[in-house]
PDB file of N, CA and C in Angstrom:
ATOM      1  N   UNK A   1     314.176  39.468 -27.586  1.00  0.00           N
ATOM      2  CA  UNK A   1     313.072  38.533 -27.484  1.00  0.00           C
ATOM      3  C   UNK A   1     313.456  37.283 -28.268  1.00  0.00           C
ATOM      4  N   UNK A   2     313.204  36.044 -27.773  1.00  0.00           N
ATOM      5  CA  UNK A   2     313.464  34.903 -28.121  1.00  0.00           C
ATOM      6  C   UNK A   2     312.601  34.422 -29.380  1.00  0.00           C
ATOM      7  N   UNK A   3     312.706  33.674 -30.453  1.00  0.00           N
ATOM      8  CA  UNK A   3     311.663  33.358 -31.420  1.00  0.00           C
ATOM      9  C   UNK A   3     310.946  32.614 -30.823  1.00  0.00           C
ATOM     10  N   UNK A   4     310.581  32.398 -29.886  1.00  0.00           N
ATOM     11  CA  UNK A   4     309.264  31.418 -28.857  1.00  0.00           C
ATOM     12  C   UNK A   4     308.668  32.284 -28.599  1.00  0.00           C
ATOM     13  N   UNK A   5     309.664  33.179 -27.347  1.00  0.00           N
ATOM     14  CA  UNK A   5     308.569  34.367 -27.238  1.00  0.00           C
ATOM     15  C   UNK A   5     307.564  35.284 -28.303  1.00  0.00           C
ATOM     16  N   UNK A   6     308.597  35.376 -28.938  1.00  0.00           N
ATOM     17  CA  UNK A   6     307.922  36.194 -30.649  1.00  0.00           C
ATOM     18  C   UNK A   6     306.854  35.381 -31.218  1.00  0.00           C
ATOM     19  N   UNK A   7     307.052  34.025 -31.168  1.00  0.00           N
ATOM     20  CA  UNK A   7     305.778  33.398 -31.631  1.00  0.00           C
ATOM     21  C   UNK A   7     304.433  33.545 -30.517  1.00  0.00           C
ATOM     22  N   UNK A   8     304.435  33.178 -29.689  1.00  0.00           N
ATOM     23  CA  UNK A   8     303.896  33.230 -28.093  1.00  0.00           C
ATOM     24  C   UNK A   8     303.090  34.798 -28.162  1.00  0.00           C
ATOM     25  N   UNK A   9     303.762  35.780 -28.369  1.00  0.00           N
ATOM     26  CA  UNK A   9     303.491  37.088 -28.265  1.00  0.00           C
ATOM     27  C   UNK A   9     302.564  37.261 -29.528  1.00  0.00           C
ATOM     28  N   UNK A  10     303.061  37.169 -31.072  1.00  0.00           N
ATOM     29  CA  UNK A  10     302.391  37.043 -32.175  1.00  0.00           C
ATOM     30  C   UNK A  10     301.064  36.702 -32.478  1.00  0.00           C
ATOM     31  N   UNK A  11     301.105  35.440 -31.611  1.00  0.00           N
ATOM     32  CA  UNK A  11     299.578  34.537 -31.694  1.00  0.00           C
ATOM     33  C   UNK A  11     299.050  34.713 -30.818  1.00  0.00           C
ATOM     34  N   UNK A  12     299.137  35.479 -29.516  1.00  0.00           N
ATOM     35  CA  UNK A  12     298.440  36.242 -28.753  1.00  0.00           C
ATOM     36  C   UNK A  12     298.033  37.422 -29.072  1.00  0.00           C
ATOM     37  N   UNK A  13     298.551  38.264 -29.710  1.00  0.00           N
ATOM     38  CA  UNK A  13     297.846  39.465 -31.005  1.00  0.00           C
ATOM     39  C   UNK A  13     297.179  38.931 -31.659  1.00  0.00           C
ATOM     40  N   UNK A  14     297.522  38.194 -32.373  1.00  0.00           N
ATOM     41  CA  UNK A  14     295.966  37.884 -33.568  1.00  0.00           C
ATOM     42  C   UNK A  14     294.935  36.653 -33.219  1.00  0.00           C
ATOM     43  N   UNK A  15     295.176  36.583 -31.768  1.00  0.00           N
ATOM     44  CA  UNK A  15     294.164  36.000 -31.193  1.00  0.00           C
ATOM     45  C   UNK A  15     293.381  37.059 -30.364  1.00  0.00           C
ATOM     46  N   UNK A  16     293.479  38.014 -30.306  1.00  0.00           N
ATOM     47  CA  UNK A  16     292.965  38.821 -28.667  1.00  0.00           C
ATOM     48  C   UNK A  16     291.768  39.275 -29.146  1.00  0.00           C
ATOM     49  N   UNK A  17     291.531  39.650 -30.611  1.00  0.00           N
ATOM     50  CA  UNK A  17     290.198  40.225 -30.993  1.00  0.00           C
ATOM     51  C   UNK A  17     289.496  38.795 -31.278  1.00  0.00           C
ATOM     52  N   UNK A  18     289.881  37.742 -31.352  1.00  0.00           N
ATOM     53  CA  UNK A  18     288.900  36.727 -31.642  1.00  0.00           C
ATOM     54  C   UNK A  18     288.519  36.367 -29.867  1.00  0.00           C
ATOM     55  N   UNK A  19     288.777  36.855 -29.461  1.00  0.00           N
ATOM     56  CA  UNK A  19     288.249  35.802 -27.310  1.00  0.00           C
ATOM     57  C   UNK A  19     286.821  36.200 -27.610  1.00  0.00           C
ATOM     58  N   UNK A  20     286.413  35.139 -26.842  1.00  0.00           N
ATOM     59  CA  UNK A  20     285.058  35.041 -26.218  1.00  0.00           C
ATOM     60  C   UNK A  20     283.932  34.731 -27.768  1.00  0.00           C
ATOM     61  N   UNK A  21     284.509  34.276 -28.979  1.00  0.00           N
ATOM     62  CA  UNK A  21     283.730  34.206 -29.962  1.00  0.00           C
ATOM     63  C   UNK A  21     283.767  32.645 -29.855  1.00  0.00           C
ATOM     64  N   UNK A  22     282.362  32.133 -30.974  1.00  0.00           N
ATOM     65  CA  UNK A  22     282.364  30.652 -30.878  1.00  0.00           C
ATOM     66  C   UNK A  22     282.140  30.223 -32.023  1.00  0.00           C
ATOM     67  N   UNK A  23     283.157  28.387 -32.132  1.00  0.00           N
ATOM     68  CA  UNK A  23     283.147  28.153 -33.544  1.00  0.00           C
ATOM     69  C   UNK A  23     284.627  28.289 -33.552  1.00  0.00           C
ATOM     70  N   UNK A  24     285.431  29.130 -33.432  1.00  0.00           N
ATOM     71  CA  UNK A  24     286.765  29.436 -33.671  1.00  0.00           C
ATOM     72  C   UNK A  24     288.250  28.391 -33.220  1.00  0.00           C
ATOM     73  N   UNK A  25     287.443  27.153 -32.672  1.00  0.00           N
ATOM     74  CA  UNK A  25     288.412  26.277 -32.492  1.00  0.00           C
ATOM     75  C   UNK A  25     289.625  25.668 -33.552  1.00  0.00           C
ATOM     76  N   UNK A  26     288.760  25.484 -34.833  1.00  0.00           N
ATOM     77  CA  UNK A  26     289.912  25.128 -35.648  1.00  0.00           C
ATOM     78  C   UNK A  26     290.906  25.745 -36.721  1.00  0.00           C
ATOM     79  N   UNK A  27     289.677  27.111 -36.513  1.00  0.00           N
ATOM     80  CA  UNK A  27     290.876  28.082 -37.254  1.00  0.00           C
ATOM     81  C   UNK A  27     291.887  28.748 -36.074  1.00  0.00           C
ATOM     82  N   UNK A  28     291.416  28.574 -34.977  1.00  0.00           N
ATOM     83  CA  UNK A  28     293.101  28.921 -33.862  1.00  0.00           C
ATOM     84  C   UNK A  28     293.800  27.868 -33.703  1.00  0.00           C
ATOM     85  N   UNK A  29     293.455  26.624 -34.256  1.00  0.00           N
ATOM     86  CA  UNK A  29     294.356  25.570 -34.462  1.00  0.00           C
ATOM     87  C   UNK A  29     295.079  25.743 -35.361  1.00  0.00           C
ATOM     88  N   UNK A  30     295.019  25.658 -36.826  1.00  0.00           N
ATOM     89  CA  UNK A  30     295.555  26.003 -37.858  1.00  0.00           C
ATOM     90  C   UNK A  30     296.646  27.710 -37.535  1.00  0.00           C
ATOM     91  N   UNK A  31     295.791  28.440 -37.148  1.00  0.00           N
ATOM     92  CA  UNK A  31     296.697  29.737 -36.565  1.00  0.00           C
ATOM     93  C   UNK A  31     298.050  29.379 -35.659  1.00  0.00           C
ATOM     94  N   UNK A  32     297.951  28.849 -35.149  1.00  0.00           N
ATOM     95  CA  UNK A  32     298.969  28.379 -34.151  1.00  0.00           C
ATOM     96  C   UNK A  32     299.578  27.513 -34.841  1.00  0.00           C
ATOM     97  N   UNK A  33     299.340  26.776 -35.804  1.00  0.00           N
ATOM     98  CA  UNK A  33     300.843  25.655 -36.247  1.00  0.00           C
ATOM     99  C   UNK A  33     300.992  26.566 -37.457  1.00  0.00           C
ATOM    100  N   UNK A  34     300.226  28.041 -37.907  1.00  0.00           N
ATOM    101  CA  UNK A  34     300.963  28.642 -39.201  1.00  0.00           C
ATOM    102  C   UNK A  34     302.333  29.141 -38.459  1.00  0.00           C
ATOM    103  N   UNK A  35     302.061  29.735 -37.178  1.00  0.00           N
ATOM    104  CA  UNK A  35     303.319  30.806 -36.514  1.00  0.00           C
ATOM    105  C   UNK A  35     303.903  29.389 -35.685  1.00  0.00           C
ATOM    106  N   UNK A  36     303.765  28.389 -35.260  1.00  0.00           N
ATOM    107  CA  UNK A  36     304.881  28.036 -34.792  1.00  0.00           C
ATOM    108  C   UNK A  36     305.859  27.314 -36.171  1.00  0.00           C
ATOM    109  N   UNK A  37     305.264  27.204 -36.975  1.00  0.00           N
ATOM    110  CA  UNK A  37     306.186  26.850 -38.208  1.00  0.00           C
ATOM    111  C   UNK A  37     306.682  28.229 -39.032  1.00  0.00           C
ATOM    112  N   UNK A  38     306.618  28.826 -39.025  1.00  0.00           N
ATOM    113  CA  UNK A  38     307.143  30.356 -39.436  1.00  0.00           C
ATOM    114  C   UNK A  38     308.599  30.289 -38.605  1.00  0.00           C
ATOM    115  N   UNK A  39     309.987  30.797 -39.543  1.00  0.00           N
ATOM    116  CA  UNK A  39     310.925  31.072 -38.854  1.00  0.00           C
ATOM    117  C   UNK A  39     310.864  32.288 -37.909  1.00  0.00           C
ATOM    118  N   UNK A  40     312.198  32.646 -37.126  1.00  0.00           N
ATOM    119  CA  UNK A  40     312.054  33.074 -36.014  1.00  0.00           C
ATOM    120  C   UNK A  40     311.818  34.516 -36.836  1.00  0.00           C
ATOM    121  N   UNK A  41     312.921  34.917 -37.286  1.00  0.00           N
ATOM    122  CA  UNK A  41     313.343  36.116 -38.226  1.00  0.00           C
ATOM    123  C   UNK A  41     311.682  36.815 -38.772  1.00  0.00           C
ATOM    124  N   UNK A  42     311.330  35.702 -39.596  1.00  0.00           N
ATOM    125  CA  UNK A  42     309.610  36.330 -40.072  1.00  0.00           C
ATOM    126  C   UNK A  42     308.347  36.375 -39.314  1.00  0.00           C
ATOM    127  N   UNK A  43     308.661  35.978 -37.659  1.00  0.00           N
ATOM    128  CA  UNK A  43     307.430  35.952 -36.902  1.00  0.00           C
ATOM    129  C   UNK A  43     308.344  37.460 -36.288  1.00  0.00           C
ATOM    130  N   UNK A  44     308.939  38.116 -35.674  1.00  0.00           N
ATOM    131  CA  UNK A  44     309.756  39.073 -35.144  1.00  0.00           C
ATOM    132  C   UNK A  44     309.502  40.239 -36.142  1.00  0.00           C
ATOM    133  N   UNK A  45     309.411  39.984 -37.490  1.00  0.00           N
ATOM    134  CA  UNK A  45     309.216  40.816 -38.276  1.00  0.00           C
ATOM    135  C   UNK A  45     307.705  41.180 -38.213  1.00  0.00           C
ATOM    136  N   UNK A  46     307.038  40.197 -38.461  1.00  0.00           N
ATOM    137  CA  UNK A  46     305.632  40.359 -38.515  1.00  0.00           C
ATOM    138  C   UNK A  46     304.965  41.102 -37.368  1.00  0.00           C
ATOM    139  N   UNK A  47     305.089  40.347 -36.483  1.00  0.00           N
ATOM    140  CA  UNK A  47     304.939  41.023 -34.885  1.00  0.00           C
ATOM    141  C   UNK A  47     305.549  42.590 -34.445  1.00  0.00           C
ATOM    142  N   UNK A  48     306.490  43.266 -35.224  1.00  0.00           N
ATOM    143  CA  UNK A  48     306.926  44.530 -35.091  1.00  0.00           C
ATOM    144  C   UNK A  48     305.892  45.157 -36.322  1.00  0.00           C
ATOM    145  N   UNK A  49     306.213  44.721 -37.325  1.00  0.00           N
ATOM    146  CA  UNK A  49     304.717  45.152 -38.352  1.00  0.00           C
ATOM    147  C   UNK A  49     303.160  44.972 -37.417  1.00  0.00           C
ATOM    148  N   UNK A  50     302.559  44.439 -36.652  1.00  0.00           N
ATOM    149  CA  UNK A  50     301.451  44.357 -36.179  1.00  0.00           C
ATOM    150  C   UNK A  50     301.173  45.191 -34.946  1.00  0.00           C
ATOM    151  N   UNK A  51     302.832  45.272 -34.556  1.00  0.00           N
ATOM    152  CA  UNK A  51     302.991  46.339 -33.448  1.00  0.00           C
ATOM    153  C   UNK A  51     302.525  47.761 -33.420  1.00  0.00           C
ATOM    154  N   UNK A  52     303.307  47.984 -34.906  1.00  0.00           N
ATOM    155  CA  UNK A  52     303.494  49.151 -35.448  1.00  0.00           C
ATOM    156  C   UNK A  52     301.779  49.871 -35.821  1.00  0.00           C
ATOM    157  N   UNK A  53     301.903  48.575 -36.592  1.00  0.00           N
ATOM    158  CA  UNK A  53     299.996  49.125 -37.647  1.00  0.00           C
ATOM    159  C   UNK A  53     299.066  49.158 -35.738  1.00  0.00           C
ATOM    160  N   UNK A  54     299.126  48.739 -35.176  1.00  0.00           N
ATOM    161  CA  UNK A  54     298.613  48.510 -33.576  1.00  0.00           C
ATOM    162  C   UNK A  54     298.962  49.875 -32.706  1.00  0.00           C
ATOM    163  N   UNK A  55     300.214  49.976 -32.632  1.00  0.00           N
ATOM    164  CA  UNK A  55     300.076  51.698 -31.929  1.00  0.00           C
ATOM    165  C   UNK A  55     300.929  50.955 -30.533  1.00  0.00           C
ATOM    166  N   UNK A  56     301.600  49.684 -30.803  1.00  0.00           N
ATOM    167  CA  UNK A  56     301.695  48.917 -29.194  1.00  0.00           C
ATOM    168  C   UNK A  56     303.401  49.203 -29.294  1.00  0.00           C
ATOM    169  N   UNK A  57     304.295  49.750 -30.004  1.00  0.00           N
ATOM    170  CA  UNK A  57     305.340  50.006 -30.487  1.00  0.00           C
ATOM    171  C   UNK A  57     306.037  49.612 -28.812  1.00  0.00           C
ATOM    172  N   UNK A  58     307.229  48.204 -28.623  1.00  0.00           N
ATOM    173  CA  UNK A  58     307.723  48.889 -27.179  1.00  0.00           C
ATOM    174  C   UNK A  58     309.162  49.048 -27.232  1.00  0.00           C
TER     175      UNK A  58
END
């Protein structure tokens, strides 16, 4: 997996329990420039840690 994808994938996990809530525009702004500024190495890491604690292991 590419570190785009890994970011892409990442911030689609810790976005999926926030859908359909309101108000949440600028903290998924801020969310999204924390992981696209995160190196590749520590979003890949994180995302296998979120995998893991998640049960989504692939």
């Amino acid at each position: 997996m590419t570190g785009t994808t890994a970011k892409a994938h990442l911030l689609d996990l810790l976005l999926e329990p926030l859908r359909g809530s309101t108000g949440l525009y600028t903290y998924r702004q801020e969310l999204m420039l924390q992981v696209m500024n995160m190196p590749a190495l520590e979003v890949k890491d994180r995302l296998k840690d979120l995998q893991r604690r998640n049960g989504l292991e692939s």
